[in-house]
N, C-alpha and C. Protein backbone atom coordinates (compact mmCIF):
# COMPACT_ATOMS: atom_id res chain seq x y z
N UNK A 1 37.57 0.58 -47.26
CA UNK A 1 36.16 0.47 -47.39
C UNK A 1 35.82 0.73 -48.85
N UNK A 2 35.10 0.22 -49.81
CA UNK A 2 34.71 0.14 -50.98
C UNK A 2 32.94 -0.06 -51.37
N UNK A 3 32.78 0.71 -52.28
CA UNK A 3 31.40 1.39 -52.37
C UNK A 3 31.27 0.58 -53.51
N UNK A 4 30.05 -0.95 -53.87
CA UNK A 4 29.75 -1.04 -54.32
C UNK A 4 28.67 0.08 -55.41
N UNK A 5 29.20 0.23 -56.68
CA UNK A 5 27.91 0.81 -57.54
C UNK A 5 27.91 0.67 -58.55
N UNK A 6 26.95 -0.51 -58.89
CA UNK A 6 26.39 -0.97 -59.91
C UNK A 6 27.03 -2.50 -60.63
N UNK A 7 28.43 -2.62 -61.51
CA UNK A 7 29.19 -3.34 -61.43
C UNK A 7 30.85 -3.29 -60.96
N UNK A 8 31.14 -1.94 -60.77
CA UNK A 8 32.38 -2.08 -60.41
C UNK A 8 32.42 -1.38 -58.80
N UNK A 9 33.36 -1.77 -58.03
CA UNK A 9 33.91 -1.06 -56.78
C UNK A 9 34.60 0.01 -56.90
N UNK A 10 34.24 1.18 -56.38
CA UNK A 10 34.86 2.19 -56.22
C UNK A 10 35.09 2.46 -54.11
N UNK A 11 36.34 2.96 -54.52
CA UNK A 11 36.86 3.43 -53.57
C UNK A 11 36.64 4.76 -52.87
N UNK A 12 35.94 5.16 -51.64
CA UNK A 12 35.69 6.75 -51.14
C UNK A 12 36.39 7.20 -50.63
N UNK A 13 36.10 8.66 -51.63
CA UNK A 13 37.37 9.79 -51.64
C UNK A 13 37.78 9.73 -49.96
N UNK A 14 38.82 10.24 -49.61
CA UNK A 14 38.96 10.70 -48.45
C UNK A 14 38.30 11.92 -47.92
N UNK A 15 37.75 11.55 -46.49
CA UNK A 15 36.84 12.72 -46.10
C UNK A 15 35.20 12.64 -46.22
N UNK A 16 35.24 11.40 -47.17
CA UNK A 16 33.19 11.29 -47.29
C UNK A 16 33.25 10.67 -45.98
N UNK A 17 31.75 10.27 -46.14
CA UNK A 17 31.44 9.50 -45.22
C UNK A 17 30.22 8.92 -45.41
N UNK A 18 30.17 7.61 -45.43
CA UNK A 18 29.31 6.57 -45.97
C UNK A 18 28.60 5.93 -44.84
N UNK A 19 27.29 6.84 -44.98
CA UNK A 19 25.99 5.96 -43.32
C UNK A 19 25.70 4.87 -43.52
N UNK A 20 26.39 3.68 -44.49
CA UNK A 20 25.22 2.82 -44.89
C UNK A 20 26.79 1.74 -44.42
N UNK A 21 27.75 2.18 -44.11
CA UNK A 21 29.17 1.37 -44.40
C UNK A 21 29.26 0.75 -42.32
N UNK A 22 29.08 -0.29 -42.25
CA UNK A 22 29.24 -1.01 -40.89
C UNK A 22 30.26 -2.08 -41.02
N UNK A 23 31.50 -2.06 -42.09
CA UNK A 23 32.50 -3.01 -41.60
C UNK A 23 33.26 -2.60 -40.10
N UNK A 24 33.23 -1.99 -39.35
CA UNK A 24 33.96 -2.04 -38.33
C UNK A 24 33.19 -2.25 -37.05
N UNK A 25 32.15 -1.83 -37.09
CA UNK A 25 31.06 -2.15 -36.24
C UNK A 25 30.95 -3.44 -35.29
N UNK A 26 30.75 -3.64 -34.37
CA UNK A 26 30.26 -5.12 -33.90
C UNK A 26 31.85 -6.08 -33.77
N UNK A 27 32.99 -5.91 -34.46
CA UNK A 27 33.94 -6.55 -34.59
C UNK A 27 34.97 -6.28 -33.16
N UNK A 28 36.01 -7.15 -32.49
CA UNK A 28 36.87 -6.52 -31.62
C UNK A 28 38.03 -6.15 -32.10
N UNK A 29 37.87 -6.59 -33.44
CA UNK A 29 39.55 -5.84 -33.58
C UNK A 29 39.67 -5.12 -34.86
N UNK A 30 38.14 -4.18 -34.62
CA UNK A 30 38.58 -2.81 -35.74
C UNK A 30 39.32 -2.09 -35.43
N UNK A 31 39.96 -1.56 -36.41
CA UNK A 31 40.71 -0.23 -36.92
C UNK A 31 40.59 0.74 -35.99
N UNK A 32 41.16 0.75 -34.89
CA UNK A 32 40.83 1.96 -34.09
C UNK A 32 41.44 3.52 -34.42
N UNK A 33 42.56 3.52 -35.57
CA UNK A 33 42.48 4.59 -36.45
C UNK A 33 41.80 5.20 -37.36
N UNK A 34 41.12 3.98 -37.85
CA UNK A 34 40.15 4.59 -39.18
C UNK A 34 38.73 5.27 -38.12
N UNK A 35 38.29 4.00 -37.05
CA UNK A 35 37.11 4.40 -36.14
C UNK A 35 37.26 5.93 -35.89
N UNK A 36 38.68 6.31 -34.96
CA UNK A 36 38.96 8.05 -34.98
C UNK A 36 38.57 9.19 -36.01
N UNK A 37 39.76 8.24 -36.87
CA UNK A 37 39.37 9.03 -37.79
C UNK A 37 37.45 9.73 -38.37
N UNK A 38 37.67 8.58 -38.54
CA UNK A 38 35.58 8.97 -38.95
C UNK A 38 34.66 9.58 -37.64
N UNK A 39 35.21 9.28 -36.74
CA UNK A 39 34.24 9.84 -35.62
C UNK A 39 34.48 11.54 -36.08
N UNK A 40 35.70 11.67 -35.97
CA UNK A 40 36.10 13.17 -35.91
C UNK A 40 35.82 14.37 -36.69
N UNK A 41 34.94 13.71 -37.83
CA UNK A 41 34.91 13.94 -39.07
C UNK A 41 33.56 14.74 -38.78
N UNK A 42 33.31 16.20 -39.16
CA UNK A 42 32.03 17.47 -39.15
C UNK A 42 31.03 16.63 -39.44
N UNK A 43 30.21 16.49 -39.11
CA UNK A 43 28.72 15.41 -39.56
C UNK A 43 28.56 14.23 -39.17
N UNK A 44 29.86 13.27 -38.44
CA UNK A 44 29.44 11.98 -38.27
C UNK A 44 28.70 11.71 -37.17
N UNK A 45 27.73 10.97 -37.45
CA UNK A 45 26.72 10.65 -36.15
C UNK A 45 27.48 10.53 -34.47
N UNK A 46 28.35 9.70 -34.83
CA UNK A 46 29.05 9.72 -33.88
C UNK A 46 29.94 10.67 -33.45
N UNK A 47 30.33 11.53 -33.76
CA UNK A 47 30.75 12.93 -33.69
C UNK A 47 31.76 12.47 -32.25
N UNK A 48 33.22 13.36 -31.46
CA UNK A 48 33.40 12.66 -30.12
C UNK A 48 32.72 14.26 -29.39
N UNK A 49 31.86 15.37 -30.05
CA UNK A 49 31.20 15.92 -28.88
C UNK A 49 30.26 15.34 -28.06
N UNK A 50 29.92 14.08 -28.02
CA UNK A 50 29.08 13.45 -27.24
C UNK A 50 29.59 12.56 -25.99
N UNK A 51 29.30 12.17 -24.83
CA UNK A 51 29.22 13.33 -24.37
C UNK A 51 29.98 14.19 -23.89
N UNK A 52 28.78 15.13 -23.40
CA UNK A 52 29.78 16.68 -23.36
C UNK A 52 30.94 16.65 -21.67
N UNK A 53 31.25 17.28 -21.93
CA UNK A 53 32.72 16.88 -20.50
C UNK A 53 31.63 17.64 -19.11
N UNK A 54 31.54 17.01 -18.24
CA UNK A 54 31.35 16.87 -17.29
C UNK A 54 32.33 17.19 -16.34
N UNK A 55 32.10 18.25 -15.09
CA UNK A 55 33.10 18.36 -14.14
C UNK A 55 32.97 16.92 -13.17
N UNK A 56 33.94 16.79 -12.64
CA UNK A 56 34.16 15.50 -12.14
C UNK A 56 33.11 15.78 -10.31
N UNK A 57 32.63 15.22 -10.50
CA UNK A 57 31.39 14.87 -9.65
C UNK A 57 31.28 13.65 -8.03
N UNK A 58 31.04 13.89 -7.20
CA UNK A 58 30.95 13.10 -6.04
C UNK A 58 30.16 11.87 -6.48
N UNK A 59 29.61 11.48 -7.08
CA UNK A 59 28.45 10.47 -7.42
C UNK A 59 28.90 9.60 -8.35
N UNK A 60 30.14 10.31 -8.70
CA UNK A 60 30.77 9.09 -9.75
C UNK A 60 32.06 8.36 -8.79
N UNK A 61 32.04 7.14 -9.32
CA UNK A 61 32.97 6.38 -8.84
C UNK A 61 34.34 6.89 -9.05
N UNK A 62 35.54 6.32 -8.13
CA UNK A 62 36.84 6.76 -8.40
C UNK A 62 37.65 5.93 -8.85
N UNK A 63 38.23 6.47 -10.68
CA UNK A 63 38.50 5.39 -11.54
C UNK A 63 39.67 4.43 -11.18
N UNK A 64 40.79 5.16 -10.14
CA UNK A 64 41.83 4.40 -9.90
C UNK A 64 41.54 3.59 -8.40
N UNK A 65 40.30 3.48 -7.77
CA UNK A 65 39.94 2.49 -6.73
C UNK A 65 39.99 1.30 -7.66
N UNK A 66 39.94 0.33 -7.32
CA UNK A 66 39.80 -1.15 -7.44
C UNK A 66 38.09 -1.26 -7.46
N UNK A 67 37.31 -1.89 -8.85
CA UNK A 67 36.38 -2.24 -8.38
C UNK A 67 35.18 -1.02 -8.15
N UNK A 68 35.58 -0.26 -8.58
CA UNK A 68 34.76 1.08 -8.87
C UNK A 68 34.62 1.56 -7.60
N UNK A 69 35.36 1.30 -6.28
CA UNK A 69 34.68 1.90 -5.20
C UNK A 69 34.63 3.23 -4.94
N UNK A 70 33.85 3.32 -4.15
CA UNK A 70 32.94 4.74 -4.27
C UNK A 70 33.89 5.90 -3.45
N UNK A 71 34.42 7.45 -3.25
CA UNK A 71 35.17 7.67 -2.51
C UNK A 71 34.95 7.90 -1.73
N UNK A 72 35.94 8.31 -0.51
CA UNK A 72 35.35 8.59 0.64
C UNK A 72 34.42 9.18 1.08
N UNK A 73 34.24 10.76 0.83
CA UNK A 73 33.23 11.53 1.15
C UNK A 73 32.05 11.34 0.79
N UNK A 74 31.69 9.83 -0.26
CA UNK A 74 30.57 9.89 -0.73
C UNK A 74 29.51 9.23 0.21
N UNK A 75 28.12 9.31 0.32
CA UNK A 75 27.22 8.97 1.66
C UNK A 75 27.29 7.35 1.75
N UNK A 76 27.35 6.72 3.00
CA UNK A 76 27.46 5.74 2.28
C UNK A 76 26.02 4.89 2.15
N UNK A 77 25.89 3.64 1.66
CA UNK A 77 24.50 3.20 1.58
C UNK A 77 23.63 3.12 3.05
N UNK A 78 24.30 2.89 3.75
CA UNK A 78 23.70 2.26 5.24
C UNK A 78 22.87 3.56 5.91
N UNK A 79 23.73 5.10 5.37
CA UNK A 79 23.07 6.11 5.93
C UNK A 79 21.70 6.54 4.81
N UNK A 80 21.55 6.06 3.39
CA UNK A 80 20.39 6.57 3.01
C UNK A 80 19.79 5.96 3.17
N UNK A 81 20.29 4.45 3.30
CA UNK A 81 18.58 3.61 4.07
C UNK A 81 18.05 3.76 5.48
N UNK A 82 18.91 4.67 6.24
CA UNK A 82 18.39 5.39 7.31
C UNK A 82 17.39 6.49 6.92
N UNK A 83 18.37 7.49 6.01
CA UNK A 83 16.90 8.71 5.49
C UNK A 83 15.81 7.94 5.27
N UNK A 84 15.82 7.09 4.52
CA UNK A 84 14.57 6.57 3.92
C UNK A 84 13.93 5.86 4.78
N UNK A 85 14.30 5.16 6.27
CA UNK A 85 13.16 4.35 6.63
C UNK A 85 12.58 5.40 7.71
N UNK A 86 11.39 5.79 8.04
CA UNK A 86 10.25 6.27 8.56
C UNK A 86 9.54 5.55 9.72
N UNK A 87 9.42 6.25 11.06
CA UNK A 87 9.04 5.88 11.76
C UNK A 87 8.29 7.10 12.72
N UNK A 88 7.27 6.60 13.43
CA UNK A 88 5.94 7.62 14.10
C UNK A 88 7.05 8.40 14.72
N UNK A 89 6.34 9.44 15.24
CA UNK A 89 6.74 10.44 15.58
C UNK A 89 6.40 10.56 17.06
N UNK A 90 6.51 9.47 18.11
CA UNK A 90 5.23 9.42 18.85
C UNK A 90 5.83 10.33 20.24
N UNK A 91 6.58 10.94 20.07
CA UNK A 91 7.53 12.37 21.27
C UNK A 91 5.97 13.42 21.28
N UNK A 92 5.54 13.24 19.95
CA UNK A 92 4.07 14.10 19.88
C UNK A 92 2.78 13.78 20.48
N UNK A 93 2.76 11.94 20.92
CA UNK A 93 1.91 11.74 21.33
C UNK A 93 1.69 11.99 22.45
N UNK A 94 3.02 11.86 23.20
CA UNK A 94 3.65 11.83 24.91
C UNK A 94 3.29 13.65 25.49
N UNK A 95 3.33 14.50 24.30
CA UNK A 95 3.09 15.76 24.52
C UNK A 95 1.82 15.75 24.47
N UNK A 96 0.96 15.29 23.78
CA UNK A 96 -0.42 15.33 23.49
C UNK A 96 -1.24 15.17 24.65
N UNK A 97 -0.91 13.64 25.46
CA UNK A 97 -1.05 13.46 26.42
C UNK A 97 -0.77 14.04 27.46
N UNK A 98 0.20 14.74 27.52
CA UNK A 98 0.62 15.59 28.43
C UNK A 98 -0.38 16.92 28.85
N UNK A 99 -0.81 17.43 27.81
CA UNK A 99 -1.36 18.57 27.54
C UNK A 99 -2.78 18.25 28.49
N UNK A 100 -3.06 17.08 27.73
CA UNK A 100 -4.46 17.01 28.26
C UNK A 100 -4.67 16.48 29.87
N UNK A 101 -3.19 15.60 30.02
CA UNK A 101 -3.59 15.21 31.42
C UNK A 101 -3.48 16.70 32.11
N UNK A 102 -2.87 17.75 32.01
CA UNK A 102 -2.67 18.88 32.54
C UNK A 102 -3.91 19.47 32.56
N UNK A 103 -4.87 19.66 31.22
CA UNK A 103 -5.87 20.41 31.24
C UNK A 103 -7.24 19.10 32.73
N UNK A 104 -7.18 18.60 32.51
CA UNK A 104 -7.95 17.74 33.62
C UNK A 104 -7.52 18.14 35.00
N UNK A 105 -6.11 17.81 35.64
CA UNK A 105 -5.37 17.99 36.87
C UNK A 105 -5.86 20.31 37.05
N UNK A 106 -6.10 20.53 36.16
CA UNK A 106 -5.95 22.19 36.45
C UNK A 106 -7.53 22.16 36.41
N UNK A 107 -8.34 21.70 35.63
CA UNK A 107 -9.96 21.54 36.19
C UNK A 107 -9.99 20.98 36.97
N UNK A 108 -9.36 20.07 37.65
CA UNK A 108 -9.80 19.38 38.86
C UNK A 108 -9.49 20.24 40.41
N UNK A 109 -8.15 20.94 40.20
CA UNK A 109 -7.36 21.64 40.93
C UNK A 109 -8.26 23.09 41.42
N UNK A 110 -8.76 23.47 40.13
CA UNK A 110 -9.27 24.70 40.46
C UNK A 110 -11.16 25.17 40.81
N UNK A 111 -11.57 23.77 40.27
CA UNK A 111 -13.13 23.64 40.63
C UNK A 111 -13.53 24.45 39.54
N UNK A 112 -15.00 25.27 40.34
CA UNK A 112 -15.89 26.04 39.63
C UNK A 112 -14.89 27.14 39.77
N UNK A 113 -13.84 27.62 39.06
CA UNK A 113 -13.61 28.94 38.60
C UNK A 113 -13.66 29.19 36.89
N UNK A 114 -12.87 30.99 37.21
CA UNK A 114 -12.64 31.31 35.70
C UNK A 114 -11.49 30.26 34.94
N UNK A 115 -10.37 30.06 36.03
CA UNK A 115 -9.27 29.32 35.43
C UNK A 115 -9.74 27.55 34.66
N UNK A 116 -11.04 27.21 35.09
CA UNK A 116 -11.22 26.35 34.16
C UNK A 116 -11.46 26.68 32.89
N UNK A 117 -11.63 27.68 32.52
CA UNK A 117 -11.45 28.05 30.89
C UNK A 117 -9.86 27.78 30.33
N UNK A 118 -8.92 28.41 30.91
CA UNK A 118 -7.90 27.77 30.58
C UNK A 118 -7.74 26.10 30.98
N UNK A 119 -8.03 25.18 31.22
CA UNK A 119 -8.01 24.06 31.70
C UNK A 119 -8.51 23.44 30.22
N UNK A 120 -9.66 24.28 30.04
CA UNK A 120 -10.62 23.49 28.92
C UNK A 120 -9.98 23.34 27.66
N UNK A 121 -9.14 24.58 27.26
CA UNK A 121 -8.23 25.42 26.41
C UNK A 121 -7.14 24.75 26.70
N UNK A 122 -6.54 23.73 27.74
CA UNK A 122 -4.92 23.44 27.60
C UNK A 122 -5.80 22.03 27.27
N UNK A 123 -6.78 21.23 27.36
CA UNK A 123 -7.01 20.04 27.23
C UNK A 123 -7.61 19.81 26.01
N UNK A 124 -8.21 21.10 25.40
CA UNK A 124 -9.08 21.16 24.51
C UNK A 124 -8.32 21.13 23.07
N UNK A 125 -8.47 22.44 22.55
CA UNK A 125 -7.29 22.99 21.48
C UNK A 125 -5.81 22.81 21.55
N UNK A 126 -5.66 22.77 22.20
CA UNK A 126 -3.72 22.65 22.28
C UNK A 126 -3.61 20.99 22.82
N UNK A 127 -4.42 20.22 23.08
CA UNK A 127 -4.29 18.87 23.26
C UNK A 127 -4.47 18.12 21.46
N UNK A 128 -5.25 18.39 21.37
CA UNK A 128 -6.02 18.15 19.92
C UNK A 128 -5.27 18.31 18.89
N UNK A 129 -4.73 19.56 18.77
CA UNK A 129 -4.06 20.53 17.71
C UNK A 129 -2.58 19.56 17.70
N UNK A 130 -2.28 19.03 19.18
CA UNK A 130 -0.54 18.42 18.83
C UNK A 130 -1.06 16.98 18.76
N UNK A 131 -2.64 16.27 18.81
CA UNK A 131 -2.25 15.12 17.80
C UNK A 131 -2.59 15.57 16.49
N UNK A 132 -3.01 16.63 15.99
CA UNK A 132 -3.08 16.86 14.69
C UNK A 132 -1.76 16.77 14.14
N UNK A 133 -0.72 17.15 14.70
CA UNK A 133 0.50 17.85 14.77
C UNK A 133 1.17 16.43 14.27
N UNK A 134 0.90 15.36 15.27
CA UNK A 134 1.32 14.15 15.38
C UNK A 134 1.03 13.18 13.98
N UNK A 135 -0.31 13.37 13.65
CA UNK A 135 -0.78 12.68 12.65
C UNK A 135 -0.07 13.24 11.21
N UNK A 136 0.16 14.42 11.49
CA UNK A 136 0.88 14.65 10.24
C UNK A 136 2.51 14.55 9.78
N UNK A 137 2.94 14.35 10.57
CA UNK A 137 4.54 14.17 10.88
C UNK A 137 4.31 12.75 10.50
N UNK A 138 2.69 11.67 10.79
CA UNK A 138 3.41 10.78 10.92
C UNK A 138 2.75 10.21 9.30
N UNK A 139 1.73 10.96 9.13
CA UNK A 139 1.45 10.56 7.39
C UNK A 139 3.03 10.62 6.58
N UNK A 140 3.76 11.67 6.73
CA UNK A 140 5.15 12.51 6.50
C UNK A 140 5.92 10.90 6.62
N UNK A 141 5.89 10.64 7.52
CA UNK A 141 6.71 9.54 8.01
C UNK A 141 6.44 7.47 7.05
N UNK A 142 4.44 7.92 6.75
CA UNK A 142 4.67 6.69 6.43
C UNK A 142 4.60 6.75 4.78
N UNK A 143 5.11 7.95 3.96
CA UNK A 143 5.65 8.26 3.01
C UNK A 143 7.02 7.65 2.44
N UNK A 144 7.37 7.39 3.61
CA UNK A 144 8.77 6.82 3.00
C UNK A 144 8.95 5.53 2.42
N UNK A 145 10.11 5.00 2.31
CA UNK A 145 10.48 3.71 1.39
C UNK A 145 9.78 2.58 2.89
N UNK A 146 10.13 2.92 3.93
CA UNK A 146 10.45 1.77 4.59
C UNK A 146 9.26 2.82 5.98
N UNK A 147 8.55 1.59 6.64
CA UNK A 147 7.87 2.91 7.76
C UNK A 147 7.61 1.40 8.84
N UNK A 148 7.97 2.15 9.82
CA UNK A 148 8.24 1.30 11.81
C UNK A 148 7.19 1.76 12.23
N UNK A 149 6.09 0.70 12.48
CA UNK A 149 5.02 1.77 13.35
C UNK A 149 5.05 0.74 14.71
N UNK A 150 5.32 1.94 15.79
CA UNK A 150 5.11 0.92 16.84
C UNK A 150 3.45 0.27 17.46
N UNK A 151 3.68 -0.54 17.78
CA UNK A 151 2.19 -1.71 18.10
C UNK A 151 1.67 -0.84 18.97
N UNK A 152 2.07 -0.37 20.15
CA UNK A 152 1.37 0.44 20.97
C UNK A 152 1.20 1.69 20.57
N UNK A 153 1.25 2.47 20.08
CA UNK A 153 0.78 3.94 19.62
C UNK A 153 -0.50 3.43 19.08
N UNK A 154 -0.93 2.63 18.31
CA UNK A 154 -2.71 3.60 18.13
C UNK A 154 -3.35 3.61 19.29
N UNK A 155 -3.09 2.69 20.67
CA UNK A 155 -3.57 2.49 21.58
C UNK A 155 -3.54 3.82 22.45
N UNK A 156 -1.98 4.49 22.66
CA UNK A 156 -1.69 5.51 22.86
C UNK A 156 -2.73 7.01 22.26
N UNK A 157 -2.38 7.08 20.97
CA UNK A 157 -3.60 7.41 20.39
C UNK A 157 -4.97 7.71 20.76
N UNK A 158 -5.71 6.92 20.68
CA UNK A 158 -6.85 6.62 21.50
C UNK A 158 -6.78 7.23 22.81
N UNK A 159 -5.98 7.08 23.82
CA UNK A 159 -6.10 6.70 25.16
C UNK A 159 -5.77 8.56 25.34
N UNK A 160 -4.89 9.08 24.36
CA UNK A 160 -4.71 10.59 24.27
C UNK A 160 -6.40 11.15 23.95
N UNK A 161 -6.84 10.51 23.07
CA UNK A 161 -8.31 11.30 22.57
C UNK A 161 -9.07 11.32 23.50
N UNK A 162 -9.02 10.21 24.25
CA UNK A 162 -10.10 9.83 25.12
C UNK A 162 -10.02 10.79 26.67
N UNK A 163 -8.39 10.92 27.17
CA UNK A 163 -8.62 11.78 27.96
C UNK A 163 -8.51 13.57 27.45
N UNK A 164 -8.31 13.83 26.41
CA UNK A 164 -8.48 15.34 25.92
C UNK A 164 -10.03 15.48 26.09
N UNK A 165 -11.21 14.07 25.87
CA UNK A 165 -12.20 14.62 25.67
C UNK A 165 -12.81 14.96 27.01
N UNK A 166 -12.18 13.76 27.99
CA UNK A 166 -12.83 13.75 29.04
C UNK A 166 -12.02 15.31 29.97
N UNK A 167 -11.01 16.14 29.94
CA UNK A 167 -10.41 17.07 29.94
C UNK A 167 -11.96 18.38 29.83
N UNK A 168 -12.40 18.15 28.73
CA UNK A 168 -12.76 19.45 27.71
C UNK A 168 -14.07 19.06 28.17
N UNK A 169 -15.27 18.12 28.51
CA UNK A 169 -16.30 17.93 28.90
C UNK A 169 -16.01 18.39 30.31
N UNK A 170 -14.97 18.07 30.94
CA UNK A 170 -14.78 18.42 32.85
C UNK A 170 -14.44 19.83 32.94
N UNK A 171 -13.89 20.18 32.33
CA UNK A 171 -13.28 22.11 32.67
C UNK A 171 -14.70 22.99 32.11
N UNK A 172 -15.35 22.22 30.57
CA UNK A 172 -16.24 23.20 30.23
C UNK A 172 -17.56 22.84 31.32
N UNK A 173 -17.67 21.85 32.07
CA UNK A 173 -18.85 21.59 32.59
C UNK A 173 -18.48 22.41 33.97
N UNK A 174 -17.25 22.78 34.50
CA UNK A 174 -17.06 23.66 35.47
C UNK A 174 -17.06 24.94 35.47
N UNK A 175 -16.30 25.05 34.30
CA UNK A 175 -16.69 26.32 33.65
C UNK A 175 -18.50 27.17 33.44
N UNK A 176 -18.55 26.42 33.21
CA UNK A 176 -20.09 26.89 32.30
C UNK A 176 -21.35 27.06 34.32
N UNK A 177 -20.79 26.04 35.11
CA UNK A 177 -21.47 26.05 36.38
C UNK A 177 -20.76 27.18 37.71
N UNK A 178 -19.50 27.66 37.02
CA UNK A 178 -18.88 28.79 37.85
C UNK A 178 -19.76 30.09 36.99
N UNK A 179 -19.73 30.41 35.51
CA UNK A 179 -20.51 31.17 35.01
C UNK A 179 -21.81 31.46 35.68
N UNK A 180 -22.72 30.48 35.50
CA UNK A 180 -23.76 30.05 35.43
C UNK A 180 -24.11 31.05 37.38
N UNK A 181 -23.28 30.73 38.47
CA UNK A 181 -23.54 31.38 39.44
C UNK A 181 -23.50 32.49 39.63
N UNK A 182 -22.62 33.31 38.37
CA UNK A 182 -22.39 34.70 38.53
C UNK A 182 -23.50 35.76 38.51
């Protein structure tokens, strides 16, 4: 490598190092001794502490597979596009419903008593509270990359609200007329 300056070429000492010098650069069949050499050298940009050594890691490929394949223990794709796709939660709705058909069948069961307060209370709050329960698992759910909503759940949905309400109007209207005689 030779340092034009001014009219004659001079030659650099051994050990400089010249930022402005790119004969080896860009070419395939530089000097892969001189390249060493200069990398190695206190100050060169290229320095070989870069980068720094890394313990050998699950996420990196395994260099003596064929084809970079990935090793065994590593997840494979088919299972994170499982994590990632999202679907209702609707085991919550089936409980929801549950709750409330219970709070109705126990007002119906028990008439004008005290136990329609609990009736009102299993159809009421604890019917309500697990589609709250539901709706949020399933916001949770349509967060993800990929989200399954089945066609029948808002219907489900609905058909849960509709008998929690009719639940909580029937136990408190028995309720309030078993009171009401005391």
């Amino acid at each position: 490598m030779l340092l034009n300056q001014g009219a004659r070429a001079v030659a650099p000492t051994p050990g400089s190092f010249d930022p402005f010098d790119y004969t080896g650069h860009g070419s395939r069949d530089r000097d892969a001794a001189t390249n060493s050499r200069d990398a190695e050298q206190p100050g060169h940009p290229f320095a070989r502490d870069w980068p720094p050594a890394q313990p050998d890691s699950p996420a990196q490929p395994d260099s003596n597979a064929p084809f970079g394949q990935a090793r065994a223990h590593e997840t494979p794709i088919t299972d994170l596009i499982a994590e990632s796709t999202g679907k209702q939660p609707v085991m919550w709705l089936f409980i929801a419903g549950a709750f409330a058909i219970a709070g109705i069948g126990i007002a119906l069961a028990v008439g004008r008593s005290a136990a329609a307060l609990g009736a009102w209370a299993l159809s009421g709050p604890v019917a309500i509270g697990t589609l709250a329960l539901f709706t949020r698992m399933d916001i949770a759910q349509r967060a993800r990359a990929v989200y399954h909503q089945a066609l029948w759940a808002p219907v489900v949905y609905w058909l849960v609200l509709l008998a929690a309400a009719i639940g909580v109007v029937l136990s408190g209207w028995l309720f309030a007329d078993w009171w009401a005689r005391q």
